[in-house]
C-alpha atoms as a PDB file:
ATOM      1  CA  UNK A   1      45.278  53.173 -82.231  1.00  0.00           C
ATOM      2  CA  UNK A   2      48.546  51.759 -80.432  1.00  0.00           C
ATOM      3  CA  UNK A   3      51.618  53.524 -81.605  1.00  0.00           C
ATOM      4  CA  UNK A   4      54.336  51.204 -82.679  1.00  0.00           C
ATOM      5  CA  UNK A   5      56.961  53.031 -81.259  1.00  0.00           C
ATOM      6  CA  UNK A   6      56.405  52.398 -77.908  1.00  0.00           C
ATOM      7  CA  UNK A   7      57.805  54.126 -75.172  1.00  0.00           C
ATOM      8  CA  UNK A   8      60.321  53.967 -72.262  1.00  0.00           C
ATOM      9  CA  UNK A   9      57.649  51.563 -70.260  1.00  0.00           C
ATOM     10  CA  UNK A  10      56.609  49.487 -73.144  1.00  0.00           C
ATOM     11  CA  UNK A  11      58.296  47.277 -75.661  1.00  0.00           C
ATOM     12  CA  UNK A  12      60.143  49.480 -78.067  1.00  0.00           C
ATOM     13  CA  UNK A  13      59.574  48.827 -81.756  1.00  0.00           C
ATOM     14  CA  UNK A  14      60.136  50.472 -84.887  1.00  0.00           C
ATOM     15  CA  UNK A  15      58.900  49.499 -88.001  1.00  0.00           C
ATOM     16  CA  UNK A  16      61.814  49.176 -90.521  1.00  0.00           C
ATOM     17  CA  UNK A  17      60.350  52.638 -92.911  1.00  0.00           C
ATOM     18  CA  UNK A  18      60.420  54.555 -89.252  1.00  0.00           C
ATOM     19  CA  UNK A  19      64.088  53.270 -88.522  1.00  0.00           C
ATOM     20  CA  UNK A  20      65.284  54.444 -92.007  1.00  0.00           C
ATOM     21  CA  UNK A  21      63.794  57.732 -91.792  1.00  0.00           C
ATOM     22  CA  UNK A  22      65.585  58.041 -88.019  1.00  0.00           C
ATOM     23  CA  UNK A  23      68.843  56.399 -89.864  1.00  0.00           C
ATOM     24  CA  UNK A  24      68.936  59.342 -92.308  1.00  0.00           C
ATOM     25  CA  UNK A  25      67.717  62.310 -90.119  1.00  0.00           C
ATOM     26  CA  UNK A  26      70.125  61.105 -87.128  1.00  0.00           C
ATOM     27  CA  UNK A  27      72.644  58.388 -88.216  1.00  0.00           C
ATOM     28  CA  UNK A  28      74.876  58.340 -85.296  1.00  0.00           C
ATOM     29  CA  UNK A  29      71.457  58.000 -82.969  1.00  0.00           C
ATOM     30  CA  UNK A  30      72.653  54.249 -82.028  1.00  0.00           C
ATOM     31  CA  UNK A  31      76.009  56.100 -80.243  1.00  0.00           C
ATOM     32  CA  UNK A  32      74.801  58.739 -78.210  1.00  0.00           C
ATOM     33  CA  UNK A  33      74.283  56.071 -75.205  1.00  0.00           C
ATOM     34  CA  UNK A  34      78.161  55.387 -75.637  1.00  0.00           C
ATOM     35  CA  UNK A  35      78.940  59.517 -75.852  1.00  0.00           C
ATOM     36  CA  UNK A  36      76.919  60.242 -73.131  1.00  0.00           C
ATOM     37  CA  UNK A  37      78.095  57.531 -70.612  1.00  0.00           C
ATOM     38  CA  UNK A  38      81.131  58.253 -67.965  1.00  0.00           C
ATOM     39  CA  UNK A  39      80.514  54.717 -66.438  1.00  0.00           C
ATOM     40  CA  UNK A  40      79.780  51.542 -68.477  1.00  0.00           C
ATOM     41  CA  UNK A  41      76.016  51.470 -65.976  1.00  0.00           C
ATOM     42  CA  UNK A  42      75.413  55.187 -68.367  1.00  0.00           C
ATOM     43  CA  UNK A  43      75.329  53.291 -71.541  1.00  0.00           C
ATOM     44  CA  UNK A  44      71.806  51.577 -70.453  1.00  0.00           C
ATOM     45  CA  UNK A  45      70.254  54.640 -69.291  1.00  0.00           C
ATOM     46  CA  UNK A  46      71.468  56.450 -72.177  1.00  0.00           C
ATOM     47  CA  UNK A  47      69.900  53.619 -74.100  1.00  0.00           C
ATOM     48  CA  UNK A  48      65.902  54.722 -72.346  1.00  0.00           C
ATOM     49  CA  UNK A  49      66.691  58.039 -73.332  1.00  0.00           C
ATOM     50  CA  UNK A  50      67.494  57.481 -76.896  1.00  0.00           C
ATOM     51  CA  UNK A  51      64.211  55.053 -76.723  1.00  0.00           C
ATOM     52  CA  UNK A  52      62.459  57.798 -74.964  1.00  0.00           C
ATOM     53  CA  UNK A  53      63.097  60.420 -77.194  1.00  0.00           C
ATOM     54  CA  UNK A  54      63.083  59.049 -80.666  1.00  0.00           C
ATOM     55  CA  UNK A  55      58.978  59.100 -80.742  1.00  0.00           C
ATOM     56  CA  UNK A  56      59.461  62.681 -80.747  1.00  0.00           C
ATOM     57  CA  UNK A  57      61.987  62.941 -82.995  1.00  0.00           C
ATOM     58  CA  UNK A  58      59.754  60.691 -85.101  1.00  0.00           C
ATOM     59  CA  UNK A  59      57.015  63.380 -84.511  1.00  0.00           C
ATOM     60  CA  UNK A  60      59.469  66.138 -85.875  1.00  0.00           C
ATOM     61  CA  UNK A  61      60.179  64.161 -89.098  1.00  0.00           C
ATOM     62  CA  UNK A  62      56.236  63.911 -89.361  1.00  0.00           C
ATOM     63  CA  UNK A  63      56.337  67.470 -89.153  1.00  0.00           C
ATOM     64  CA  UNK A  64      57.558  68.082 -92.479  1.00  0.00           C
ATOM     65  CA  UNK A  65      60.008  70.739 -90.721  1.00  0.00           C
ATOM     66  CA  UNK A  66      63.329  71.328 -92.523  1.00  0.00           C
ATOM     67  CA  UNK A  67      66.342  69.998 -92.747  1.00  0.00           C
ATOM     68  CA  UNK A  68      67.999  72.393 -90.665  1.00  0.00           C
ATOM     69  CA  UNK A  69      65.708  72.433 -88.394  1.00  0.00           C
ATOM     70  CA  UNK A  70      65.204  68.814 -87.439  1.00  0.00           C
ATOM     71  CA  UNK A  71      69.347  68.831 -87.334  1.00  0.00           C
ATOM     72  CA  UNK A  72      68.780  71.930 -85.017  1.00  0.00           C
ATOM     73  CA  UNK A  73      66.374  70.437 -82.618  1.00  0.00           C
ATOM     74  CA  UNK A  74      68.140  66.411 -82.627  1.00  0.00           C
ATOM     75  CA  UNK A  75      71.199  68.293 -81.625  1.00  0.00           C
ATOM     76  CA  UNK A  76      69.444  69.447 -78.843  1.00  0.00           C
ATOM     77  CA  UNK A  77      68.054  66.317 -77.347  1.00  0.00           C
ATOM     78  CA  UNK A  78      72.048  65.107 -77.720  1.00  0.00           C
ATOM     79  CA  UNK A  79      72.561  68.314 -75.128  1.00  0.00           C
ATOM     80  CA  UNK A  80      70.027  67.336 -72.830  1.00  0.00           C
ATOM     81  CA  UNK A  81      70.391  63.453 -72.788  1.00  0.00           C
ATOM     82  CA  UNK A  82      74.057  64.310 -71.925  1.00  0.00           C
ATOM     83  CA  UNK A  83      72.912  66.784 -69.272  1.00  0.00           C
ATOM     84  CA  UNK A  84      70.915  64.095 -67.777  1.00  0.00           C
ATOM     85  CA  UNK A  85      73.642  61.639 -67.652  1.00  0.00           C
ATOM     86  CA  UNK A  86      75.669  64.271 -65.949  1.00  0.00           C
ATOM     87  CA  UNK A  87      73.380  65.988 -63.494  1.00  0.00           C
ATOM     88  CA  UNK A  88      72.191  62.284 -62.347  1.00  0.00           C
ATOM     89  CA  UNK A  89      76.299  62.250 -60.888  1.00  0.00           C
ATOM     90  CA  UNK A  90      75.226  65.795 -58.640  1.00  0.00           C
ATOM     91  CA  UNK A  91      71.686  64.664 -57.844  1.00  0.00           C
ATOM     92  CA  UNK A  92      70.655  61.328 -56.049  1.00  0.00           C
ATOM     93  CA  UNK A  93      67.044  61.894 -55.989  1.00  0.00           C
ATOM     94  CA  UNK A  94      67.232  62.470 -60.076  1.00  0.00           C
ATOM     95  CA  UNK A  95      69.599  59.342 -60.388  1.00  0.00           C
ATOM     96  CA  UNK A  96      66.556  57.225 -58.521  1.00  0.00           C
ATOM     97  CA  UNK A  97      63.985  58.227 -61.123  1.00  0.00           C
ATOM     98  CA  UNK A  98      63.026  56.793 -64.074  1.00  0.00           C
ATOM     99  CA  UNK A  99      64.579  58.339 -67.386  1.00  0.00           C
ATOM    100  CA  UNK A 100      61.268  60.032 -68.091  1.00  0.00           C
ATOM    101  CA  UNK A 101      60.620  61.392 -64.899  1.00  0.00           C
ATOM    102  CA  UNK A 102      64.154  62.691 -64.705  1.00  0.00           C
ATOM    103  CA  UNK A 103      63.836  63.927 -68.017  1.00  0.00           C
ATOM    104  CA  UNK A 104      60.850  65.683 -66.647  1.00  0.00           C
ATOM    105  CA  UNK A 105      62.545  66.954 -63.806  1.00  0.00           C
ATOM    106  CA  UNK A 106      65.250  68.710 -66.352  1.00  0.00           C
ATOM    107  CA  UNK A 107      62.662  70.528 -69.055  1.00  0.00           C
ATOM    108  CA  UNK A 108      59.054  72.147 -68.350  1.00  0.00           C
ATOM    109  CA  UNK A 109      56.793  74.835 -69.910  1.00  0.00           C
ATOM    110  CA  UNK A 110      59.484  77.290 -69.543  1.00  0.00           C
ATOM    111  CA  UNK A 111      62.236  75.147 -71.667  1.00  0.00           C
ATOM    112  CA  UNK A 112      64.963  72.833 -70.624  1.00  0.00           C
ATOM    113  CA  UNK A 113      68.038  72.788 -68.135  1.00  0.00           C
ATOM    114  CA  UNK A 114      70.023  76.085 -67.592  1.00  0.00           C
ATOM    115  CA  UNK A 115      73.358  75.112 -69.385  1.00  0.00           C
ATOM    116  CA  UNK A 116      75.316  78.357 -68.876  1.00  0.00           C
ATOM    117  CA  UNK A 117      78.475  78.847 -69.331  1.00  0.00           C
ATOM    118  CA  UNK A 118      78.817  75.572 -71.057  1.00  0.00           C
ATOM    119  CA  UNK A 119      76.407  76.535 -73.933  1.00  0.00           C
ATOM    120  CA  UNK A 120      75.947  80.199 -75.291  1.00  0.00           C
ATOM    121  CA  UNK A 121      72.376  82.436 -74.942  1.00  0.00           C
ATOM    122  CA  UNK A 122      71.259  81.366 -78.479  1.00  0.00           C
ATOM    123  CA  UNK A 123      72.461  77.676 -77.694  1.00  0.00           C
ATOM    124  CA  UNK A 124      70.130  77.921 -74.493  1.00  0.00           C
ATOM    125  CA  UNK A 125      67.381  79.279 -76.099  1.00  0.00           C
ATOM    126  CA  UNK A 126      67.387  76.668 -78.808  1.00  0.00           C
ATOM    127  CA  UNK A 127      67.707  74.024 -75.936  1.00  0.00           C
ATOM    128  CA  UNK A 128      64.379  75.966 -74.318  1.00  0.00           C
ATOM    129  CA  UNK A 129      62.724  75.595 -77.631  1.00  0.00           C
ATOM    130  CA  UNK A 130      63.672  72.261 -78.227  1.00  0.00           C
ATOM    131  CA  UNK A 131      62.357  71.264 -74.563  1.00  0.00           C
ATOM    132  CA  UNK A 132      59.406  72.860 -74.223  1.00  0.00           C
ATOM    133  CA  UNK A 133      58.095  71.317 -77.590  1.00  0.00           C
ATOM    134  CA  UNK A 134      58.976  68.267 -76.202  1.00  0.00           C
ATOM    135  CA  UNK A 135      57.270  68.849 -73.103  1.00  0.00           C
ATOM    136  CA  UNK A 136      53.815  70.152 -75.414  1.00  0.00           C
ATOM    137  CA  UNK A 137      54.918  66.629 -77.245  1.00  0.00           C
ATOM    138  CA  UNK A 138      54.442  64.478 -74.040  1.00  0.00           C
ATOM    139  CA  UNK A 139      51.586  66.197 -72.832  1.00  0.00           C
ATOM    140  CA  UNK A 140      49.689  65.817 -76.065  1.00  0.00           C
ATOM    141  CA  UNK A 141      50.600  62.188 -75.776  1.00  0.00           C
ATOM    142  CA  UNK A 142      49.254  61.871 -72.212  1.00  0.00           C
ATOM    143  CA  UNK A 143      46.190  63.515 -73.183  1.00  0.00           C
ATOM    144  CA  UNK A 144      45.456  61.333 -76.308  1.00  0.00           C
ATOM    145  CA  UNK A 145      46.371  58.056 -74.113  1.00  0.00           C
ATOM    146  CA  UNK A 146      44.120  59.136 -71.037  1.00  0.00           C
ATOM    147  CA  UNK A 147      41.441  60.128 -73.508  1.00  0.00           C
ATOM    148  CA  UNK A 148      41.183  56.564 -75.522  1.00  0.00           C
END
């Protein structure tokens, strides 16, 4: 079954019940392209991220997780789309990826980006939570693609 959400490759579509449940779980969603960016050239890629990541915020709504944390773990992808944005300034080889391969780059099986001392332990080990479920996320998605 296609998902309608697309991806960072595909046309991106959301149908209008999925945008209102993204409106209310992350209403400022449409602007983190615009907080991320330190050149106007930031506010596209910041615009793949956000398209990149909202299937798995999607997925976390579908979840049925709380409030809380769904606020918790959206926060996080704000960190690490911002991260990205910035590290892509100290790295050439991650500016010349793709968003998801950069992304990729940044998180793994053992969590996300090391954000000391901008971020606190308990910040980074909410990041590392957030990131590795994303990464389970993507590989699930890979494996259910490759397998149909």
């Amino acid at each position: 079954m296609a998902d309608s959400r697309g991806s960072a490759n595909d046309e991106f579509h959301l149908e209008p019940q999925e945008a209102q449940r993204l409106r209310q779980a992350c209403p400022d969603l449409h602007d983190w392209p615009r907080s991320w960016h330190v050149e106007p050239a930031d506010i596209v890629v910041g615009q793949q991220v956000v398209e990149l990541l909202t299937p798995f915020l999607l997925h976390l709504l579908d979840q049925g997780l709380a409030k809380a944390t769904v606020s918790r773990h959206r926060d996080n992808l704000w960190t690490l789309g911002g991260e990205l944005i910035r590290r892509r300034y100290d790295d050439e080889e991650l500016a010349q990826q793709d968003v998801k391969a950069a992304i990729g780059q940044l998180i793994g099986r053992d969590g996300g980006p090391l954000m000391w001392p901008r971020i606190n332990e308990a910040e980074q080990d909410s990041l590392d939570a957030t990131c590795r479920k994303l990464e389970r996320f993507w590989r699930a998605a890979a494996s259910a693609h490759a397998s149909s």
